[in-house]
PDB file of N, CA and C in Angstrom:
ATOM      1  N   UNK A   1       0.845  -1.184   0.000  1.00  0.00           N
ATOM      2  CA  UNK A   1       0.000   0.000   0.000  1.00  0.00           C
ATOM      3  C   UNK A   1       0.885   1.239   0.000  1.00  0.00           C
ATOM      4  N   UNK A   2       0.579   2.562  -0.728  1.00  0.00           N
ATOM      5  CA  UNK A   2       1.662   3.428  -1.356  1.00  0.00           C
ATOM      6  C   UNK A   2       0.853   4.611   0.005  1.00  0.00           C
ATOM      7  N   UNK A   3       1.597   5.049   0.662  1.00  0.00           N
ATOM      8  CA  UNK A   3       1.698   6.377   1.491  1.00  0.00           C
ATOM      9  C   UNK A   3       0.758   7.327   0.753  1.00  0.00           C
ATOM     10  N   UNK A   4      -0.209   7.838   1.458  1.00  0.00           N
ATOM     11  CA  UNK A   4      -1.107   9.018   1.113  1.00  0.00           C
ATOM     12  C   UNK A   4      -0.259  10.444   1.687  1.00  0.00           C
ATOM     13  N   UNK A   5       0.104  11.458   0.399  1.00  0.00           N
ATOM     14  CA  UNK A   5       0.680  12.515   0.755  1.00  0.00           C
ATOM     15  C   UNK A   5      -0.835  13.631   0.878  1.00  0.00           C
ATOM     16  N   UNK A   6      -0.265  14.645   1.721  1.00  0.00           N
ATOM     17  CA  UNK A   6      -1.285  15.462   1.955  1.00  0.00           C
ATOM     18  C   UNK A   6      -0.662  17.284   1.746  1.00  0.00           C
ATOM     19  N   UNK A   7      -1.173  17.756   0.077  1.00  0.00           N
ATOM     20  CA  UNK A   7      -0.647  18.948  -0.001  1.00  0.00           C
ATOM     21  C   UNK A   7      -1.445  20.194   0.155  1.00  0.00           C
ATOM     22  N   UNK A   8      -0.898  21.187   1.053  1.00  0.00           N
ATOM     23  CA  UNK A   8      -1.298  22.302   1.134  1.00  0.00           C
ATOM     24  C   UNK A   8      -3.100  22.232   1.832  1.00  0.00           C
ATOM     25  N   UNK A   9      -3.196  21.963   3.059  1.00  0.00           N
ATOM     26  CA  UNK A   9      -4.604  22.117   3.344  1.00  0.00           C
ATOM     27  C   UNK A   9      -5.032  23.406   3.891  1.00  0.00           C
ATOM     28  N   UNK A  10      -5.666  23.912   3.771  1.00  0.00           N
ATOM     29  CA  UNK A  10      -5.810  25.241   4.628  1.00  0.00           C
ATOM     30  C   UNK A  10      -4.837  26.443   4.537  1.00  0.00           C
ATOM     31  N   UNK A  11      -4.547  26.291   3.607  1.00  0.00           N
ATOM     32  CA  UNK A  11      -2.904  27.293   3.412  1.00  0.00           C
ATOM     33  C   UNK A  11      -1.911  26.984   3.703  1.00  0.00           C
ATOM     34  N   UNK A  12      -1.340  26.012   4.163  1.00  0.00           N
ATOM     35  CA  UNK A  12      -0.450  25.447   4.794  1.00  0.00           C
ATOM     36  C   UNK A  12      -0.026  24.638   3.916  1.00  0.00           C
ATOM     37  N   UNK A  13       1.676  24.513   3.959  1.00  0.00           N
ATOM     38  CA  UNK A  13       2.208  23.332   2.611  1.00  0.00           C
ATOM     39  C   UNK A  13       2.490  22.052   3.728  1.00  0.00           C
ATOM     40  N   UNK A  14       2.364  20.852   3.261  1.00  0.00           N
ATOM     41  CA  UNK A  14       2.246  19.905   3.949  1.00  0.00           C
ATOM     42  C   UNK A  14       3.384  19.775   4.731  1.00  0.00           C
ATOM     43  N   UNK A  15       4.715  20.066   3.868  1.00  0.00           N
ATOM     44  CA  UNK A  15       6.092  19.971   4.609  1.00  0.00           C
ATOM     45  C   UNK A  15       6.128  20.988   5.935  1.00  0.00           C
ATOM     46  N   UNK A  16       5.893  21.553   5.967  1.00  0.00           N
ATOM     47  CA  UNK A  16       6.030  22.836   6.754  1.00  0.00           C
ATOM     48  C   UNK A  16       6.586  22.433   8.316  1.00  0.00           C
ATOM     49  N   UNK A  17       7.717  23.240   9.242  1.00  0.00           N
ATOM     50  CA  UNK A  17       7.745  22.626  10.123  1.00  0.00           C
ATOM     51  C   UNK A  17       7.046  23.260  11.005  1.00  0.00           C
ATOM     52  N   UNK A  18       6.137  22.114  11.745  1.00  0.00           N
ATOM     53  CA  UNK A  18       5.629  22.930  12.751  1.00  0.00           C
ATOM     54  C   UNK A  18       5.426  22.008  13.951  1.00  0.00           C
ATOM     55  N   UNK A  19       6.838  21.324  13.988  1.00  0.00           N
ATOM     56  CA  UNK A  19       7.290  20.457  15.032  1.00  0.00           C
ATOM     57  C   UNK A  19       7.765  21.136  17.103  1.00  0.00           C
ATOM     58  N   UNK A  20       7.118  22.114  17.116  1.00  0.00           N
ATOM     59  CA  UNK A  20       7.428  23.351  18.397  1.00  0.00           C
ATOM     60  C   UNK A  20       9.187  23.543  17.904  1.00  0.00           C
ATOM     61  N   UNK A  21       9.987  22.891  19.478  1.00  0.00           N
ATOM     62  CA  UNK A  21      10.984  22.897  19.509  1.00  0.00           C
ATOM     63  C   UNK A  21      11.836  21.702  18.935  1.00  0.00           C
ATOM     64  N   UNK A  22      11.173  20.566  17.865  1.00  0.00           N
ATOM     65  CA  UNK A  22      12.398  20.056  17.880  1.00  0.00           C
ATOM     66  C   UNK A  22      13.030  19.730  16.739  1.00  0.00           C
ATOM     67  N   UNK A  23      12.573  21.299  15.684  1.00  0.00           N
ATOM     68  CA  UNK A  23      13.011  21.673  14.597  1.00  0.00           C
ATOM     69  C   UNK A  23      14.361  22.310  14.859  1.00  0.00           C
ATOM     70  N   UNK A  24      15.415  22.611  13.896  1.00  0.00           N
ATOM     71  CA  UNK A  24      16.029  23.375  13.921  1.00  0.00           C
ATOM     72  C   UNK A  24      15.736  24.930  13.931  1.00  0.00           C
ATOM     73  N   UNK A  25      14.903  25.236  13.253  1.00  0.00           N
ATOM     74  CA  UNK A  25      14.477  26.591  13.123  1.00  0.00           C
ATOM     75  C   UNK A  25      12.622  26.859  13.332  1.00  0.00           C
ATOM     76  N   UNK A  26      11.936  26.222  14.425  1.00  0.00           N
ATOM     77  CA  UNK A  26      10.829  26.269  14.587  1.00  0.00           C
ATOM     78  C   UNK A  26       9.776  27.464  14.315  1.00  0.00           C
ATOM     79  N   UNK A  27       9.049  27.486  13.717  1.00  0.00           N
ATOM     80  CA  UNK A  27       7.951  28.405  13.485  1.00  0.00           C
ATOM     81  C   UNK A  27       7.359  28.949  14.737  1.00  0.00           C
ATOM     82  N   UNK A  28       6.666  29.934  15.031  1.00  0.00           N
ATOM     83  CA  UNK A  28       5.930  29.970  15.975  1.00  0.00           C
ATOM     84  C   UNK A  28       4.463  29.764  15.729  1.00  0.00           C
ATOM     85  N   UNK A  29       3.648  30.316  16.665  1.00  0.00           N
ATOM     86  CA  UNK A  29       2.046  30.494  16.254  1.00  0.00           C
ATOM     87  C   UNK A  29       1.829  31.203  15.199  1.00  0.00           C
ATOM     88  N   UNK A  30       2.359  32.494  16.022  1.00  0.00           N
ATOM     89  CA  UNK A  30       2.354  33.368  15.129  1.00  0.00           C
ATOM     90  C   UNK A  30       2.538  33.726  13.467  1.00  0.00           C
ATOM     91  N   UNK A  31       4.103  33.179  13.356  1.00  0.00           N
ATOM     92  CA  UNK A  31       4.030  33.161  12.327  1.00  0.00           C
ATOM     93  C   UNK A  31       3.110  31.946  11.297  1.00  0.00           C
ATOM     94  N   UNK A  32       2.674  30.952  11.637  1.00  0.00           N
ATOM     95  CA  UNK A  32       2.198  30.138  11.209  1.00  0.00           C
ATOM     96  C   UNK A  32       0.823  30.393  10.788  1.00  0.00           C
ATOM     97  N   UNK A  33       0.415  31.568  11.570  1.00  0.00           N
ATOM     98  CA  UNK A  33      -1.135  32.189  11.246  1.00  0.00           C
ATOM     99  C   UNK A  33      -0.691  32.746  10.229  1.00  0.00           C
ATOM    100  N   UNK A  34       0.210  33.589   9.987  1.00  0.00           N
ATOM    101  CA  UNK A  34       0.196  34.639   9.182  1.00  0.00           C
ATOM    102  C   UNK A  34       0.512  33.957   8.202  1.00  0.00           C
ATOM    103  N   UNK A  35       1.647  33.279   7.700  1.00  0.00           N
ATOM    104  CA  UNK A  35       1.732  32.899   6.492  1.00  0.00           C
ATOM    105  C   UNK A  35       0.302  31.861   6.329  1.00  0.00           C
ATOM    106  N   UNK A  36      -0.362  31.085   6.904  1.00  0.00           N
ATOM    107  CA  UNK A  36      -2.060  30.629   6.262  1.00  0.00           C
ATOM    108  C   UNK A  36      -2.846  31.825   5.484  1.00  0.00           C
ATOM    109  N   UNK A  37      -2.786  33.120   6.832  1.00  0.00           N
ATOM    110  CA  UNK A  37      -3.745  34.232   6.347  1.00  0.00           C
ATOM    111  C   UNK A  37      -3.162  34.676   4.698  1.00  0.00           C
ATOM    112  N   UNK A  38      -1.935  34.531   4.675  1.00  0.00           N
ATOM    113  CA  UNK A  38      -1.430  34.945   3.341  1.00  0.00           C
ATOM    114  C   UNK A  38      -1.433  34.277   2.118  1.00  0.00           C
ATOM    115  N   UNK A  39      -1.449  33.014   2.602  1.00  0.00           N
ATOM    116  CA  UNK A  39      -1.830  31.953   1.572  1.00  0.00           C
ATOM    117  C   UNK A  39      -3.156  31.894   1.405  1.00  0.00           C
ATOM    118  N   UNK A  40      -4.284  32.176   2.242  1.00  0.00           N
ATOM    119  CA  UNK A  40      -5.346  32.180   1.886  1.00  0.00           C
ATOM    120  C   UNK A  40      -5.786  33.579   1.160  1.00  0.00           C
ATOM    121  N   UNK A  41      -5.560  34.768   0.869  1.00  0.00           N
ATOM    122  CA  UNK A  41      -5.233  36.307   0.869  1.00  0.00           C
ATOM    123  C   UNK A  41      -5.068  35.527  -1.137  1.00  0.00           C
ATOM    124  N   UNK A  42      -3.875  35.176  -1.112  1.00  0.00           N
ATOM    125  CA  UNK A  42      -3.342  35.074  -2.371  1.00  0.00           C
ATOM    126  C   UNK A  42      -4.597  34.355  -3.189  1.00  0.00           C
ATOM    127  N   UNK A  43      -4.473  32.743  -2.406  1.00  0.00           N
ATOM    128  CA  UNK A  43      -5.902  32.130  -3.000  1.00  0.00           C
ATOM    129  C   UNK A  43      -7.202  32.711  -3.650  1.00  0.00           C
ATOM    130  N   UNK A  44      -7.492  34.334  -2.587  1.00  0.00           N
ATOM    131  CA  UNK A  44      -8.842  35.183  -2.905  1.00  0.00           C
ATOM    132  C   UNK A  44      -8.235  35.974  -4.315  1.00  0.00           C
ATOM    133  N   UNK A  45      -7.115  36.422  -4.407  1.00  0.00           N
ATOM    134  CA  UNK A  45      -6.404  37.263  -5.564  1.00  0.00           C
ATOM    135  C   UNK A  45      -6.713  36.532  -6.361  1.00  0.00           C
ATOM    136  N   UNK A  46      -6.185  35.339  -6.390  1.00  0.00           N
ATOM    137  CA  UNK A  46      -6.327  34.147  -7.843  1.00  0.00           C
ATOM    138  C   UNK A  46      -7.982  34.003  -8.310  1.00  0.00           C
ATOM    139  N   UNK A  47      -8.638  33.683  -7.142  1.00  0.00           N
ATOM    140  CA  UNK A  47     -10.320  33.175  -7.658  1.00  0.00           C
ATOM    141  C   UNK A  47     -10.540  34.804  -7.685  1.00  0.00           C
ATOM    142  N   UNK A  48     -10.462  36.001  -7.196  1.00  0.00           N
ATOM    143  CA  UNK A  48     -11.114  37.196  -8.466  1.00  0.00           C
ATOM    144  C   UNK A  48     -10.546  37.514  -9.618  1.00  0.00           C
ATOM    145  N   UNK A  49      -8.936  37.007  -9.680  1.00  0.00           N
ATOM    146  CA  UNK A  49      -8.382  37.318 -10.905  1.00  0.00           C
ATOM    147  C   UNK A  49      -9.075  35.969 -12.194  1.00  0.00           C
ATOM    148  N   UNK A  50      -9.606  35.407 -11.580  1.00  0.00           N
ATOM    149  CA  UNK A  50     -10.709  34.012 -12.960  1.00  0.00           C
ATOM    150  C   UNK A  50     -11.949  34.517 -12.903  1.00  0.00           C
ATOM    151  N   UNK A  51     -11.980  35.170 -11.580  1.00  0.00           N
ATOM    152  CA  UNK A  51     -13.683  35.911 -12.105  1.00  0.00           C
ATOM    153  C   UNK A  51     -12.974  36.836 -13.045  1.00  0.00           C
ATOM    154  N   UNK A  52     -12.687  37.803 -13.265  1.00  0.00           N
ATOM    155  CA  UNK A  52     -12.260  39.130 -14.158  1.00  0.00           C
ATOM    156  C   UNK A  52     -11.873  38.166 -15.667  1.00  0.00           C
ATOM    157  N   UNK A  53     -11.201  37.225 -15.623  1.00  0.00           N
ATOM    158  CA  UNK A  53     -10.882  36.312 -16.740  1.00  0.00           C
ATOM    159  C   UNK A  53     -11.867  35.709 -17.553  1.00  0.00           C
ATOM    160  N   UNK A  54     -12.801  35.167 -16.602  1.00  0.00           N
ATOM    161  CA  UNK A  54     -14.274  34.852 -17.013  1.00  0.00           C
ATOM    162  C   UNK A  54     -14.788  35.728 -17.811  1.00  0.00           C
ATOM    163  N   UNK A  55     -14.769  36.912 -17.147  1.00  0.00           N
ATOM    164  CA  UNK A  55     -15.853  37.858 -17.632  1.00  0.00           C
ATOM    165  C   UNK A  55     -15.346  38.289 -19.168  1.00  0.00           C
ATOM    166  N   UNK A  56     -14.406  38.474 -18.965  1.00  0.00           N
ATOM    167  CA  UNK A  56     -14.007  38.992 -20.368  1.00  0.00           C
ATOM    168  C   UNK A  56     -13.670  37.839 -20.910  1.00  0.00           C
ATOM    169  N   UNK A  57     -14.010  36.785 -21.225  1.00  0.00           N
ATOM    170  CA  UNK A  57     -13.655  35.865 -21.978  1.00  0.00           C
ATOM    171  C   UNK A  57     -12.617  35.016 -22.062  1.00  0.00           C
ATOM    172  N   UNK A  58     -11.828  35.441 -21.088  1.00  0.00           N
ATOM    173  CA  UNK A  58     -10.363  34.551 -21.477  1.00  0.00           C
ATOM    174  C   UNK A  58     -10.241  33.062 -20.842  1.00  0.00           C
ATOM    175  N   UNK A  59     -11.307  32.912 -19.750  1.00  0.00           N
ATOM    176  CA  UNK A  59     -10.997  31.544 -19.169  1.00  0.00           C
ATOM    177  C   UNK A  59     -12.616  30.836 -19.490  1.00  0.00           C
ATOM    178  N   UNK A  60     -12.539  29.864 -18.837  1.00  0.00           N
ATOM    179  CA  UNK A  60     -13.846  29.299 -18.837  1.00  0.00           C
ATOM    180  C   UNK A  60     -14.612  29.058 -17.669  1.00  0.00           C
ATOM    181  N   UNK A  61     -15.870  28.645 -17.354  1.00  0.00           N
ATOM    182  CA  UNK A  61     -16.158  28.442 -15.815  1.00  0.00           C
ATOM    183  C   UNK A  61     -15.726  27.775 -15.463  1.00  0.00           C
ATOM    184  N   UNK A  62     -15.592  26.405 -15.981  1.00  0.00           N
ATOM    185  CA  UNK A  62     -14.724  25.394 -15.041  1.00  0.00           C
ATOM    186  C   UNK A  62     -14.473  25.808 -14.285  1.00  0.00           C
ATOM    187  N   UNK A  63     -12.551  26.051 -14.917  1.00  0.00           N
ATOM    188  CA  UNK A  63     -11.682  27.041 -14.191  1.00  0.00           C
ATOM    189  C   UNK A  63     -11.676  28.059 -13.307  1.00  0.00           C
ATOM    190  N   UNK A  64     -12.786  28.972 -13.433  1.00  0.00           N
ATOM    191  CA  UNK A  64     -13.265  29.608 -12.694  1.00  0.00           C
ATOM    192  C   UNK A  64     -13.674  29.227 -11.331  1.00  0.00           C
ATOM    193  N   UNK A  65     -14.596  28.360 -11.510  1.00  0.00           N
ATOM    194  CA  UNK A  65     -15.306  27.427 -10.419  1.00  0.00           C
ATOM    195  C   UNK A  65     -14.435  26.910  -9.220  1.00  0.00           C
ATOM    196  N   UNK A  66     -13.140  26.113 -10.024  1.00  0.00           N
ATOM    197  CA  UNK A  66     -12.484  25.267  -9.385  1.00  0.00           C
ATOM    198  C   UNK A  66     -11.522  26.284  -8.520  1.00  0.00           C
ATOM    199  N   UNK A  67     -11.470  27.431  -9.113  1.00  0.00           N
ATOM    200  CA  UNK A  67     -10.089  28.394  -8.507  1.00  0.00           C
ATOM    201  C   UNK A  67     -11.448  29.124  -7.192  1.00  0.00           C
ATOM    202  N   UNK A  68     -12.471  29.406  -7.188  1.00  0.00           N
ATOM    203  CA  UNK A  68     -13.696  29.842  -6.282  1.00  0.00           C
ATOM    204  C   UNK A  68     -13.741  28.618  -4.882  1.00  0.00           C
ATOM    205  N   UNK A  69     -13.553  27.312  -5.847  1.00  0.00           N
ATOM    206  CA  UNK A  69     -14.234  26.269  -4.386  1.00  0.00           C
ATOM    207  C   UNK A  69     -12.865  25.978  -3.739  1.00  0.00           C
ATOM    208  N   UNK A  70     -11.749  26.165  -4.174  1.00  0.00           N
ATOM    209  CA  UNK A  70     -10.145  26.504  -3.686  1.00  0.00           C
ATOM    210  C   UNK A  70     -10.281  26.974  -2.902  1.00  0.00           C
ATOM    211  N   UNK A  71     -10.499  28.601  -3.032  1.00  0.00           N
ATOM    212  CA  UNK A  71     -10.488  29.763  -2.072  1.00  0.00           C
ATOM    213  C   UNK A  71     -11.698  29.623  -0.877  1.00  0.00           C
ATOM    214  N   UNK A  72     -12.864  28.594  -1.377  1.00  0.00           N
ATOM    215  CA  UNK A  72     -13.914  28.786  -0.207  1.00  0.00           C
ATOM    216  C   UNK A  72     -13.533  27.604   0.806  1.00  0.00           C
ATOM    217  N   UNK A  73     -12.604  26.982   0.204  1.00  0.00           N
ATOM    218  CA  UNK A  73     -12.577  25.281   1.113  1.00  0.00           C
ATOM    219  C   UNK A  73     -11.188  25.817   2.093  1.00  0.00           C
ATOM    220  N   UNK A  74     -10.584  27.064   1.496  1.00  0.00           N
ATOM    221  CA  UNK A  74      -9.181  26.869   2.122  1.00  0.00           C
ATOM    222  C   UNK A  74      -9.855  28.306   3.510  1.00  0.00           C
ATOM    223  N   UNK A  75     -10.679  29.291   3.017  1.00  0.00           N
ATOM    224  CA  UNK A  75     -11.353  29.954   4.036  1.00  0.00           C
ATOM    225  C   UNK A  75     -11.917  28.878   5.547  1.00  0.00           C
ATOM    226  N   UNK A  76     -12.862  28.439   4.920  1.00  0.00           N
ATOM    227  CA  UNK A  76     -13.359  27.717   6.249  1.00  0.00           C
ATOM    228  C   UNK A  76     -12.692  27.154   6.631  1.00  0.00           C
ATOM    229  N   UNK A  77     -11.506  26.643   6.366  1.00  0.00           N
ATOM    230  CA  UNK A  77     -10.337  25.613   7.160  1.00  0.00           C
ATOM    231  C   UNK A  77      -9.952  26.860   7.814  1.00  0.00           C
ATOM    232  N   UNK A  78      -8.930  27.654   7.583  1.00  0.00           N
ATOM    233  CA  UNK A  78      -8.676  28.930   8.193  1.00  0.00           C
ATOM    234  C   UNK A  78      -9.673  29.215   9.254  1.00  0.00           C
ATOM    235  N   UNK A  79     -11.143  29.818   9.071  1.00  0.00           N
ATOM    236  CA  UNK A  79     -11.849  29.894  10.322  1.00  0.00           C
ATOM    237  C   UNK A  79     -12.484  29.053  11.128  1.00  0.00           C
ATOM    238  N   UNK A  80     -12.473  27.667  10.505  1.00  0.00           N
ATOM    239  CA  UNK A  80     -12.589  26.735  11.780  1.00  0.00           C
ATOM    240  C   UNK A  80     -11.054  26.794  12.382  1.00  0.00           C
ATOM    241  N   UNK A  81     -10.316  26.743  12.084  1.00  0.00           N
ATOM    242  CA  UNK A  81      -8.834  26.721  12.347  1.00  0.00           C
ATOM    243  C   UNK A  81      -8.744  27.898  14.377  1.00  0.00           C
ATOM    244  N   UNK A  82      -9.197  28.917  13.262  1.00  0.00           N
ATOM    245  CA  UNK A  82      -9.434  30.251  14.424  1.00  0.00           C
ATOM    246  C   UNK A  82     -10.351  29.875  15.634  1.00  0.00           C
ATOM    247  N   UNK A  83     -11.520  29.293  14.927  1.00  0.00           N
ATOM    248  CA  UNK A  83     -12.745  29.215  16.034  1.00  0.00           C
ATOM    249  C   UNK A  83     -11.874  28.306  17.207  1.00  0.00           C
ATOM    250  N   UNK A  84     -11.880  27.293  16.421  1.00  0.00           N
ATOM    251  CA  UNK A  84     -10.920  26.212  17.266  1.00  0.00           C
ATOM    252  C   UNK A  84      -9.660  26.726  18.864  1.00  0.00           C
ATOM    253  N   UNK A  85      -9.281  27.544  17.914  1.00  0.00           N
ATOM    254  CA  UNK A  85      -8.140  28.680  18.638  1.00  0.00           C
ATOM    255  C   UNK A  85      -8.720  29.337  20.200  1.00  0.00           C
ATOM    256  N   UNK A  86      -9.641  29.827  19.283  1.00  0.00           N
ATOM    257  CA  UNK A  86     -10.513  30.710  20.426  1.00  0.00           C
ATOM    258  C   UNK A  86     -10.972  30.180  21.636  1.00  0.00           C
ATOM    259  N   UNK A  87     -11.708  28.797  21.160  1.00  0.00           N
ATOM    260  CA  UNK A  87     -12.537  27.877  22.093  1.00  0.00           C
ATOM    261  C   UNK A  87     -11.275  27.327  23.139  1.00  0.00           C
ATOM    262  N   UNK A  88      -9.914  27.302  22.571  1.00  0.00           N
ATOM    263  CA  UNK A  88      -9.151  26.758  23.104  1.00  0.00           C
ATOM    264  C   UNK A  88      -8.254  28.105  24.477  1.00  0.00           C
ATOM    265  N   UNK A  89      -8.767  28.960  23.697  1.00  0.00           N
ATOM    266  CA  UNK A  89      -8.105  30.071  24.680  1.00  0.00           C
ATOM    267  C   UNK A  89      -9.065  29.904  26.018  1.00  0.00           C
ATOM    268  N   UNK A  90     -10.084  30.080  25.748  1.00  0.00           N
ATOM    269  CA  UNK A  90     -11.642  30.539  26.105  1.00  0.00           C
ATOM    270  C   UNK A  90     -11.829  29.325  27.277  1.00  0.00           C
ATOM    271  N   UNK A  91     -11.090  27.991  27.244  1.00  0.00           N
ATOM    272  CA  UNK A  91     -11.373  26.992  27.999  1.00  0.00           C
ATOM    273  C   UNK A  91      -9.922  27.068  28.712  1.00  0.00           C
ATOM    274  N   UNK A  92      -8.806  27.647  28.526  1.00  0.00           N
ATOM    275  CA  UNK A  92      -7.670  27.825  29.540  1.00  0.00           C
ATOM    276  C   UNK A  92      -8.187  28.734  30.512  1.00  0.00           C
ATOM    277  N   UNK A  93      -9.183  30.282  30.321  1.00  0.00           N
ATOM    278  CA  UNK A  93      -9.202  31.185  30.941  1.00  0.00           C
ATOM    279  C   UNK A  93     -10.557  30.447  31.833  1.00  0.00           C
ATOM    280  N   UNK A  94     -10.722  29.978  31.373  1.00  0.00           N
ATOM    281  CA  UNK A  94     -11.832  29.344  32.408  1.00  0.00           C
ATOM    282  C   UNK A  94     -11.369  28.264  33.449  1.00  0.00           C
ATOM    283  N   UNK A  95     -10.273  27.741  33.481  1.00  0.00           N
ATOM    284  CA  UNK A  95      -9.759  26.535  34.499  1.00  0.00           C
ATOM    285  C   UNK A  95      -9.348  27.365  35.613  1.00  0.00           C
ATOM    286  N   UNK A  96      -9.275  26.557  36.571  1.00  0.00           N
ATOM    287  CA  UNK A  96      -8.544  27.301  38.163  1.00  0.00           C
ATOM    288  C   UNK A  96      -7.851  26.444  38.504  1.00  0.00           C
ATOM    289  N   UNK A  97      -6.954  27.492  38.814  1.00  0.00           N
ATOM    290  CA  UNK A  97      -5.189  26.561  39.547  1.00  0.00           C
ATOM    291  C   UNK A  97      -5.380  26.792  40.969  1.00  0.00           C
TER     292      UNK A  97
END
């Protein structure tokens, strides 16, 4: 049975390290949001730059379509991503030491 690779979900490239500390050069949160938000940012550039392509003729819907359900599948990963975040803050500030 051949290994299932998994590329780019949610903005994120599959390689990416986001091992905490026991990378050589570890990412933080932080940055790890931001480059998603940016990868998802770019994703929205691409699906209006096939709407504008559409319109004037140069692409087809397909294409169009497929570059739209890109940008909407890689959004909701992103804000479940966040919600997730939140709920997770939201249930530390609620425990007692």
């Amino acid at each position: 049975m051949n290994p299932v690779s998994i590329n780019a979900i949610g903005g994120l490239p599959a390689n990416q390290n986001i091992q905490g500390t026991r990378g050589k050069d570890p990412a933080s949160f932080g940055q790890i949001m931001k480059q998603a938000v940016s990868h998802v940012d770019q994703m929205g550039e691409a699906a209006d730059k096939a709407i504008v392509d559409m319109l004037a003729g140069e692409a087809d819907v397909a294409k169009t379509m497929i570059e739209l359900q890109k940008f909407d599948i890689s959004m909701k990963t992103l804000v479940s991503f966040r919600n997730k975040a939140i709920e997770a803050y939201q249930e530390i500030n609620r425990m007692q030491f």
